[in-house]
PDB file of N, CA and C in Angstrom:
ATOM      1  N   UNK A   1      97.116  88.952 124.439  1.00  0.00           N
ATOM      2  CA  UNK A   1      98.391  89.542 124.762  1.00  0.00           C
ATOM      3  C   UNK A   1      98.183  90.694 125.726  1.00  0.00           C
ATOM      4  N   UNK A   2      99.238  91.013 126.532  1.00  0.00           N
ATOM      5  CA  UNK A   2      98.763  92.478 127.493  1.00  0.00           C
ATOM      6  C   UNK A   2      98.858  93.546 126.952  1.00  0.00           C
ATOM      7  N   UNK A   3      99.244  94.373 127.262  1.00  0.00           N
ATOM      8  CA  UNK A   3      99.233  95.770 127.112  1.00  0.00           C
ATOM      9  C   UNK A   3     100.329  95.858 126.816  1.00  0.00           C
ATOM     10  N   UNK A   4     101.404  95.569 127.500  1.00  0.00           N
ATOM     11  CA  UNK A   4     102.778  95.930 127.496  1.00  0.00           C
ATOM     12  C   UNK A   4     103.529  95.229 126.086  1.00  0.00           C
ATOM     13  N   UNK A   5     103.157  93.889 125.589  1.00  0.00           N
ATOM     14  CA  UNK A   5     103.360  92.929 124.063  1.00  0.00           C
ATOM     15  C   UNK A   5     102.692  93.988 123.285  1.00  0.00           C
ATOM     16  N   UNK A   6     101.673  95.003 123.468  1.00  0.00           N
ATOM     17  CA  UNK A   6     101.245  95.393 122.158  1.00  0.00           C
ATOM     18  C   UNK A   6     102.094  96.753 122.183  1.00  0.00           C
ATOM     19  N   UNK A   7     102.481  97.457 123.526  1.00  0.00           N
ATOM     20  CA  UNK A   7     103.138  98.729 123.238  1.00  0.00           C
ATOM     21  C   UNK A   7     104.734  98.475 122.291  1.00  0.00           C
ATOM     22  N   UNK A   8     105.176  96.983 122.896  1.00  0.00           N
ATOM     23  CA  UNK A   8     106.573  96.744 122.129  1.00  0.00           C
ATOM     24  C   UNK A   8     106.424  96.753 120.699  1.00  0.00           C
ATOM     25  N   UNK A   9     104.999  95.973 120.414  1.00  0.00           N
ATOM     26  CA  UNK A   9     105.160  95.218 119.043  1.00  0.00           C
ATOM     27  C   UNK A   9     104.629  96.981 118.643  1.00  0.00           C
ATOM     28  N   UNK A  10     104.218  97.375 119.018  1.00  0.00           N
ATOM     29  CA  UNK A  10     103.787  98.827 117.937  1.00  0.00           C
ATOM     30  C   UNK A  10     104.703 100.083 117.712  1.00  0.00           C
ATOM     31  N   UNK A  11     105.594 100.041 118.922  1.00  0.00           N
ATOM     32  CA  UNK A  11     106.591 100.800 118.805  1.00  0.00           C
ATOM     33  C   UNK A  11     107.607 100.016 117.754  1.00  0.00           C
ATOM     34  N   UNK A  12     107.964  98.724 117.676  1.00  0.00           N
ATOM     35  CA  UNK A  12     108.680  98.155 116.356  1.00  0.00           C
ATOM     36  C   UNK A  12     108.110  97.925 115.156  1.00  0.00           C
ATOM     37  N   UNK A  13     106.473  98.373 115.241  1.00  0.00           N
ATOM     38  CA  UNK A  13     105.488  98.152 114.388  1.00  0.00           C
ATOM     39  C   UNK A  13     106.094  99.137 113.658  1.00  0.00           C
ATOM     40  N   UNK A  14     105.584 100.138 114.124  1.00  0.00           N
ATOM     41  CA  UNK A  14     105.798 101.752 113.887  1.00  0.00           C
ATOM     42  C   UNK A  14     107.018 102.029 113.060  1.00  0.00           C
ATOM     43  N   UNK A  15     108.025 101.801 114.025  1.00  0.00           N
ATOM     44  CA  UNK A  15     109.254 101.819 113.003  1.00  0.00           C
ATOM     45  C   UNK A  15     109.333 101.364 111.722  1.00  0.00           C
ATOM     46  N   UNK A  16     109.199 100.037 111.797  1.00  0.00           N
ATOM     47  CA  UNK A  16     109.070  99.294 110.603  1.00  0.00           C
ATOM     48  C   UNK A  16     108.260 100.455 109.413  1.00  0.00           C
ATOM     49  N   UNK A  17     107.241 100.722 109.963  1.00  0.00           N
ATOM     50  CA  UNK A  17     106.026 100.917 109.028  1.00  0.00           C
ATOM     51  C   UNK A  17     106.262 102.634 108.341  1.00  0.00           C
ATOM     52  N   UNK A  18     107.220 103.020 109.319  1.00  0.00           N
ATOM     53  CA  UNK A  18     107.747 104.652 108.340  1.00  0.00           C
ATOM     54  C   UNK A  18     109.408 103.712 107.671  1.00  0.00           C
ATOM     55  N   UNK A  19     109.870 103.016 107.844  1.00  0.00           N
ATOM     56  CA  UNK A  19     110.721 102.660 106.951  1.00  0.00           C
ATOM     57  C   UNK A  19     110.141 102.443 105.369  1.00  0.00           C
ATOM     58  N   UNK A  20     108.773 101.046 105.808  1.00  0.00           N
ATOM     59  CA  UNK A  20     108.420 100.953 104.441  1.00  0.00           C
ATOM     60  C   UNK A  20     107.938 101.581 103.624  1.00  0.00           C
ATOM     61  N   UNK A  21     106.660 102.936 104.115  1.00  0.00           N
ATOM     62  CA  UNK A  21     106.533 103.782 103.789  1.00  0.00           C
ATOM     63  C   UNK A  21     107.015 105.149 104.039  1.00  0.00           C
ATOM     64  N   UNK A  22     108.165 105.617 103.513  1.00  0.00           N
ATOM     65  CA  UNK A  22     108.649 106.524 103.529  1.00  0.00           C
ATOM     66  C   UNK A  22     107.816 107.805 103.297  1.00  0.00           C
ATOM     67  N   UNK A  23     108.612 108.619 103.902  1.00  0.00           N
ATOM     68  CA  UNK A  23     108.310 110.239 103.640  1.00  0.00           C
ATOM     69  C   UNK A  23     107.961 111.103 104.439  1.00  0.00           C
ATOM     70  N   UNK A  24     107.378 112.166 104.007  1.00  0.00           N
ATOM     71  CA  UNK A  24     107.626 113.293 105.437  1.00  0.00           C
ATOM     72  C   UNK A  24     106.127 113.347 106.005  1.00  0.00           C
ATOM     73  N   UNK A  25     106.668 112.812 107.620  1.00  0.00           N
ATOM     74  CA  UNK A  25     105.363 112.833 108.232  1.00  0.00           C
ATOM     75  C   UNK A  25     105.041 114.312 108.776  1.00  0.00           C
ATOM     76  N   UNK A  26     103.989 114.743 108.814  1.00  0.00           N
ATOM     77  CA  UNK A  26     103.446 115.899 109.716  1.00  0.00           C
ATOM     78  C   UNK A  26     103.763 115.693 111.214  1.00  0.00           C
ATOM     79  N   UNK A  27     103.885 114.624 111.699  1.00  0.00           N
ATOM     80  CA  UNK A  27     104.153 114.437 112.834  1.00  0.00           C
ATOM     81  C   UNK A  27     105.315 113.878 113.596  1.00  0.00           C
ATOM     82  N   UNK A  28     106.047 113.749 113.085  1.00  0.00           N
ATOM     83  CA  UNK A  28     107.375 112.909 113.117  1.00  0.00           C
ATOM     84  C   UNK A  28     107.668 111.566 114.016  1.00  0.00           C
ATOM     85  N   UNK A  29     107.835 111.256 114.878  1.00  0.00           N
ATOM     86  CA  UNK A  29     108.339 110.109 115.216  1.00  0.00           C
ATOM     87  C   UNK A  29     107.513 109.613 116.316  1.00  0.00           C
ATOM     88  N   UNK A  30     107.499 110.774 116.713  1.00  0.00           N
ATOM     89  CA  UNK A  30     106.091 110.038 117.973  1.00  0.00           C
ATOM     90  C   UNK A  30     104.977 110.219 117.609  1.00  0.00           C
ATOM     91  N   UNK A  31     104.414 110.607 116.300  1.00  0.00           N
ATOM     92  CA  UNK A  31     103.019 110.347 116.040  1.00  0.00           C
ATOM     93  C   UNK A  31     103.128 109.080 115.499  1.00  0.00           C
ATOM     94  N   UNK A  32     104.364 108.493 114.316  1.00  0.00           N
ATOM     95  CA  UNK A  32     104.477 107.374 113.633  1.00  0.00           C
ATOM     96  C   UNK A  32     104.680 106.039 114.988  1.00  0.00           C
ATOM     97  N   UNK A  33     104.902 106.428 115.902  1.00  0.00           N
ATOM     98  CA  UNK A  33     105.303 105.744 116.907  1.00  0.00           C
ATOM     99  C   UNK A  33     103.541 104.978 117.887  1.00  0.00           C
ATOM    100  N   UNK A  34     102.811 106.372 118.262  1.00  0.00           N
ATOM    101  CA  UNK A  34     101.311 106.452 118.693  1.00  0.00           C
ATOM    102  C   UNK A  34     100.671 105.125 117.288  1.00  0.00           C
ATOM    103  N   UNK A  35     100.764 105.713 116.072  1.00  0.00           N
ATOM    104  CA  UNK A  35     100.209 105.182 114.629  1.00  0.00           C
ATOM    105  C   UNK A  35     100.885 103.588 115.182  1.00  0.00           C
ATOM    106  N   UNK A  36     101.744 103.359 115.455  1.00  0.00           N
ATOM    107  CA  UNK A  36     102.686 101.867 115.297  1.00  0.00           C
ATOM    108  C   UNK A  36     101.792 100.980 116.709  1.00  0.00           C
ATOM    109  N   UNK A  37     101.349 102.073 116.894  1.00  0.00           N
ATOM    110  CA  UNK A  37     100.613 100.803 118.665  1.00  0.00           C
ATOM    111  C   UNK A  37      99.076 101.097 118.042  1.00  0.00           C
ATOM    112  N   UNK A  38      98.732 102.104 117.494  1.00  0.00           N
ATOM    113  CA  UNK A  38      97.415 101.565 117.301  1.00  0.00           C
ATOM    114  C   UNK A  38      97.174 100.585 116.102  1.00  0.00           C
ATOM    115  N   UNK A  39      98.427 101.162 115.337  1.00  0.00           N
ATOM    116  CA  UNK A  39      98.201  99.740 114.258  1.00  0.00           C
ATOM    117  C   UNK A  39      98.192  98.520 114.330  1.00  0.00           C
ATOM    118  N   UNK A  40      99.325  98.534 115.677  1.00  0.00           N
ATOM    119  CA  UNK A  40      99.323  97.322 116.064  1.00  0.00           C
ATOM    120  C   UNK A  40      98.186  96.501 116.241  1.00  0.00           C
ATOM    121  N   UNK A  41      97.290  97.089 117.279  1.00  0.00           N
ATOM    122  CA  UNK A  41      95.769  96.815 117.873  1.00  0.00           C
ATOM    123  C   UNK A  41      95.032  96.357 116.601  1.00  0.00           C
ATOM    124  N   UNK A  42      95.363  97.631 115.969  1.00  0.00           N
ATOM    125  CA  UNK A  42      94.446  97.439 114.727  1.00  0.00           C
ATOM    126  C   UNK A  42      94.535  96.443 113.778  1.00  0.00           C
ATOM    127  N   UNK A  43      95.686  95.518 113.574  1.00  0.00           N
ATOM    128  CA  UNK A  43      95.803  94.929 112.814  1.00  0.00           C
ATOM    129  C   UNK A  43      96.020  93.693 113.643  1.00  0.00           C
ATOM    130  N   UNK A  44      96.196  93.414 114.702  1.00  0.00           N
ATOM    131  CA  UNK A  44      95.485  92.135 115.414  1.00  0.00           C
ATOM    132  C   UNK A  44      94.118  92.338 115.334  1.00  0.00           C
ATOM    133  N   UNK A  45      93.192  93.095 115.444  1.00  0.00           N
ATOM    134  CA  UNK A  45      91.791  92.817 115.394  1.00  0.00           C
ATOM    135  C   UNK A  45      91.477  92.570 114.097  1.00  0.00           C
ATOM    136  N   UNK A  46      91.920  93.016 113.124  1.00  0.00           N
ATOM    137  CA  UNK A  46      91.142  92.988 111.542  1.00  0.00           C
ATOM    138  C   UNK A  46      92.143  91.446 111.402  1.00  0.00           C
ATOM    139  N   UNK A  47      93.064  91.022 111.920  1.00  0.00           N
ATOM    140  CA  UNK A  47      93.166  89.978 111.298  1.00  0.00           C
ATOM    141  C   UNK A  47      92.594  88.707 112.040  1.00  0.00           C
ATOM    142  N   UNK A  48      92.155  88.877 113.408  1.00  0.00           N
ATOM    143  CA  UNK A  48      91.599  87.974 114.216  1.00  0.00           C
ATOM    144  C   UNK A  48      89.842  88.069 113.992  1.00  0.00           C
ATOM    145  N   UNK A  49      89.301  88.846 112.740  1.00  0.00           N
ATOM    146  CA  UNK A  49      88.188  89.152 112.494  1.00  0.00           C
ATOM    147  C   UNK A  49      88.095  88.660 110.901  1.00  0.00           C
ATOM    148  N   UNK A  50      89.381  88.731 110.027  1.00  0.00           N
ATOM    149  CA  UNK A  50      88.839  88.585 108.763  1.00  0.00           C
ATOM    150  C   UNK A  50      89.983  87.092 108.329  1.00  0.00           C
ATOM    151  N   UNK A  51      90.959  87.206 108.910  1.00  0.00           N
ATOM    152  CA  UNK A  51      91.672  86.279 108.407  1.00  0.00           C
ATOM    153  C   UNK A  51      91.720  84.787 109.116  1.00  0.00           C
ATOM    154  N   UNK A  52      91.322  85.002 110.541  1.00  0.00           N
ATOM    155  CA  UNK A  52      91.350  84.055 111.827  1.00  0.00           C
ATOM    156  C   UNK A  52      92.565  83.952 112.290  1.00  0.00           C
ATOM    157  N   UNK A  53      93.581  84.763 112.093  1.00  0.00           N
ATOM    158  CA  UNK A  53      95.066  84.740 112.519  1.00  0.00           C
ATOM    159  C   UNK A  53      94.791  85.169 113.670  1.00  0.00           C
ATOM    160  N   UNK A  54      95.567  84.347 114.901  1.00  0.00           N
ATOM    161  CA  UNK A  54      95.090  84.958 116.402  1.00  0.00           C
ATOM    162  C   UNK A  54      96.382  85.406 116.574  1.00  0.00           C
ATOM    163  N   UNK A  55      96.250  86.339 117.173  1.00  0.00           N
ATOM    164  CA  UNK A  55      97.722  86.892 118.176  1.00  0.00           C
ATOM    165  C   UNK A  55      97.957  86.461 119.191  1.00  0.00           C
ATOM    166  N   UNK A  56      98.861  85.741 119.611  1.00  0.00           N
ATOM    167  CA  UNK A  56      99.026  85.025 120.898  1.00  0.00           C
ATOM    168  C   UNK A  56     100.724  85.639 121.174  1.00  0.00           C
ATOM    169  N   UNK A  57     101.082  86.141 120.767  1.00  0.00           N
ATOM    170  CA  UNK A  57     102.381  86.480 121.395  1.00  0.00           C
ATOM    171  C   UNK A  57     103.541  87.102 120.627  1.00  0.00           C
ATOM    172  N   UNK A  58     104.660  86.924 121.007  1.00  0.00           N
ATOM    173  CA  UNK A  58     105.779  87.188 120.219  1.00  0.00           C
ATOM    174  C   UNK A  58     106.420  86.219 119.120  1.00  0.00           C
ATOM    175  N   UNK A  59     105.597  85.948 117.996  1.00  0.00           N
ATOM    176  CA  UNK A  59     105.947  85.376 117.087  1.00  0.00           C
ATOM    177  C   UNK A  59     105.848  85.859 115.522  1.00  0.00           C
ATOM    178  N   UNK A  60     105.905  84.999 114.542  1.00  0.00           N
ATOM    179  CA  UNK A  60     106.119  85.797 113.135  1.00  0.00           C
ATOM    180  C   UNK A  60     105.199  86.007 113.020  1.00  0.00           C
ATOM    181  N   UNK A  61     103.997  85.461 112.631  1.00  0.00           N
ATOM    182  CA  UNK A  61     102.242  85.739 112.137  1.00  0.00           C
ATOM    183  C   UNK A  61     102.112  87.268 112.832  1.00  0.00           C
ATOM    184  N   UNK A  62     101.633  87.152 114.072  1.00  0.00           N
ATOM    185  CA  UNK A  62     101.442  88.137 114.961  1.00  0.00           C
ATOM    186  C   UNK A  62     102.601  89.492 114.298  1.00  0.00           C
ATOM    187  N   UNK A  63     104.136  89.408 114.269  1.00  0.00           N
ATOM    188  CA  UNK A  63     104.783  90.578 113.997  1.00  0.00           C
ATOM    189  C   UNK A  63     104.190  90.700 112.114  1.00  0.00           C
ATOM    190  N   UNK A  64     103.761  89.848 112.020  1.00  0.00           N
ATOM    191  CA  UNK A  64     103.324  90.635 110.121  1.00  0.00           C
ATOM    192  C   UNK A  64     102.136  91.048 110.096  1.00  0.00           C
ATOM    193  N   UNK A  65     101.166  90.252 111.126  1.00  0.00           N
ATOM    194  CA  UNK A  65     100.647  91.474 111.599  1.00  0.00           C
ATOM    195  C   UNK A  65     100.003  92.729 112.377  1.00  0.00           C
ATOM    196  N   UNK A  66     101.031  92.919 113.111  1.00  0.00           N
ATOM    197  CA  UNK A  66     101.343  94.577 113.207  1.00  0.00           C
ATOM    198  C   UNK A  66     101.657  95.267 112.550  1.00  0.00           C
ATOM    199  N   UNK A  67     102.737  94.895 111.406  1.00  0.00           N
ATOM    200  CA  UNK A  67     103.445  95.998 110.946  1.00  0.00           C
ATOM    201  C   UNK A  67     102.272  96.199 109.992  1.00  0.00           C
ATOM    202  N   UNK A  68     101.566  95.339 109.384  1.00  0.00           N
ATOM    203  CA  UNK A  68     100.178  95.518 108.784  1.00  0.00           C
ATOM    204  C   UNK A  68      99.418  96.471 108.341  1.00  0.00           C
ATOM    205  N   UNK A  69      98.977  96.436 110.216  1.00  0.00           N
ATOM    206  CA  UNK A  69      97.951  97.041 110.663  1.00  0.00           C
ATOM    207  C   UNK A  69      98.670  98.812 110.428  1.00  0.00           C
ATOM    208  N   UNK A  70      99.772  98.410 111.109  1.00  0.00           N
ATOM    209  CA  UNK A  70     100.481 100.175 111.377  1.00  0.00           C
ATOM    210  C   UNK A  70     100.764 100.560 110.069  1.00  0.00           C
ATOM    211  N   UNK A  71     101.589  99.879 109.059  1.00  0.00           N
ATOM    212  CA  UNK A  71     101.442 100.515 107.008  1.00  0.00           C
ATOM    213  C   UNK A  71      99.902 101.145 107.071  1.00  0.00           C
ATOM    214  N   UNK A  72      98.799 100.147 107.219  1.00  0.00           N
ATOM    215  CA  UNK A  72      97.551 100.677 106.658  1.00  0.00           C
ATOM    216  C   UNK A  72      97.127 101.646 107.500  1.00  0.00           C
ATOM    217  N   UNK A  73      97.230 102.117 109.157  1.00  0.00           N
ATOM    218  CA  UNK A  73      97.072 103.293 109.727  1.00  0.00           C
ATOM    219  C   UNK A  73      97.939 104.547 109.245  1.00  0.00           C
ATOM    220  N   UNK A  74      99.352 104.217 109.057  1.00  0.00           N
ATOM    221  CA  UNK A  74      99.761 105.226 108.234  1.00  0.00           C
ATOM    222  C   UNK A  74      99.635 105.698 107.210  1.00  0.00           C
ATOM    223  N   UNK A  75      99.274 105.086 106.395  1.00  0.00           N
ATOM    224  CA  UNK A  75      98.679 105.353 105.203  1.00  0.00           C
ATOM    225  C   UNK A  75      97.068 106.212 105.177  1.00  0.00           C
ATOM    226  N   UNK A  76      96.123 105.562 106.285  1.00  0.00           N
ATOM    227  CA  UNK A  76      95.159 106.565 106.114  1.00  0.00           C
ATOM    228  C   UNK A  76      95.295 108.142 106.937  1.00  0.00           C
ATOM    229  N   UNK A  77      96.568 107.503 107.682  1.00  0.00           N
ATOM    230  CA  UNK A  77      97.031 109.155 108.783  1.00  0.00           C
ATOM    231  C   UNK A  77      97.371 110.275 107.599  1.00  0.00           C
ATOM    232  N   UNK A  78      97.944 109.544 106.465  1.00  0.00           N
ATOM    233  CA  UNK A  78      98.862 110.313 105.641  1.00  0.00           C
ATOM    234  C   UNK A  78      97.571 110.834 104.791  1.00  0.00           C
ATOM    235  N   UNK A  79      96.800 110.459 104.449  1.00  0.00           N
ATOM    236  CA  UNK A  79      96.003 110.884 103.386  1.00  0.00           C
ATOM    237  C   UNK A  79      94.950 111.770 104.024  1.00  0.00           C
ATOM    238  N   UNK A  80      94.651 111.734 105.443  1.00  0.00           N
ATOM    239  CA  UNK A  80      93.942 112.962 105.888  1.00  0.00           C
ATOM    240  C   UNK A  80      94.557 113.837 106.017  1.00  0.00           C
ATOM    241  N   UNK A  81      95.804 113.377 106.542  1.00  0.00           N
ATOM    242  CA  UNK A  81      96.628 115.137 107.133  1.00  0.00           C
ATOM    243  C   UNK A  81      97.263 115.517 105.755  1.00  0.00           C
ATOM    244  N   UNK A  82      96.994 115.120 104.126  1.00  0.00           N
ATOM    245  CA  UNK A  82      97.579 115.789 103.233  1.00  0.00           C
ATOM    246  C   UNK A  82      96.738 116.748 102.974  1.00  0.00           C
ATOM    247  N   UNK A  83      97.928 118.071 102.299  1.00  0.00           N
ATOM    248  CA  UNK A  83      97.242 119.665 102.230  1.00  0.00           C
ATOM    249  C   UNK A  83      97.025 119.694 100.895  1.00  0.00           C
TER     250      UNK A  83
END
């Protein structure tokens, strides 16, 4: 996929992924937003590495996982930046 399929899918990643996990980010919308494109990345590679799910585009596999990847980046964003 290019560059530009992963900035969409991570910016809707993203969203998605402070809906499901709620609560108050340290960073608000454009860090959850940054978190939603690398999750994205991130969760096409761990699943094209552990599951064999390839990302080829704009379809369902591929959008479940991003939002994936971006829950489990938020989740470890959240647990470092807790005080």
């Amino acid at each position: 996929m290019g560059i530009l399929t992963w900035i969409i899918f991570g910016l809707i990643a993203g969203a998605i992924a402070k809906a499901l996990h709620p609560g108050k980010d340290p960073g608000g919308w454009i860090i959850t937003i940054i978190i939603g494109i690398l999750g994205a990345m991130l969760g096409g590679w761990l699943g094209s590495m552990i599951f064999g799910v390839d990302v080829t585009g704009f379809n369902f596999s591929s959008f479940l996982v991003a939002i994936g990847g971006s829950v489990l980046l938020l989740a470890i964003y959240r647990m470092a930046t807790r005080k």
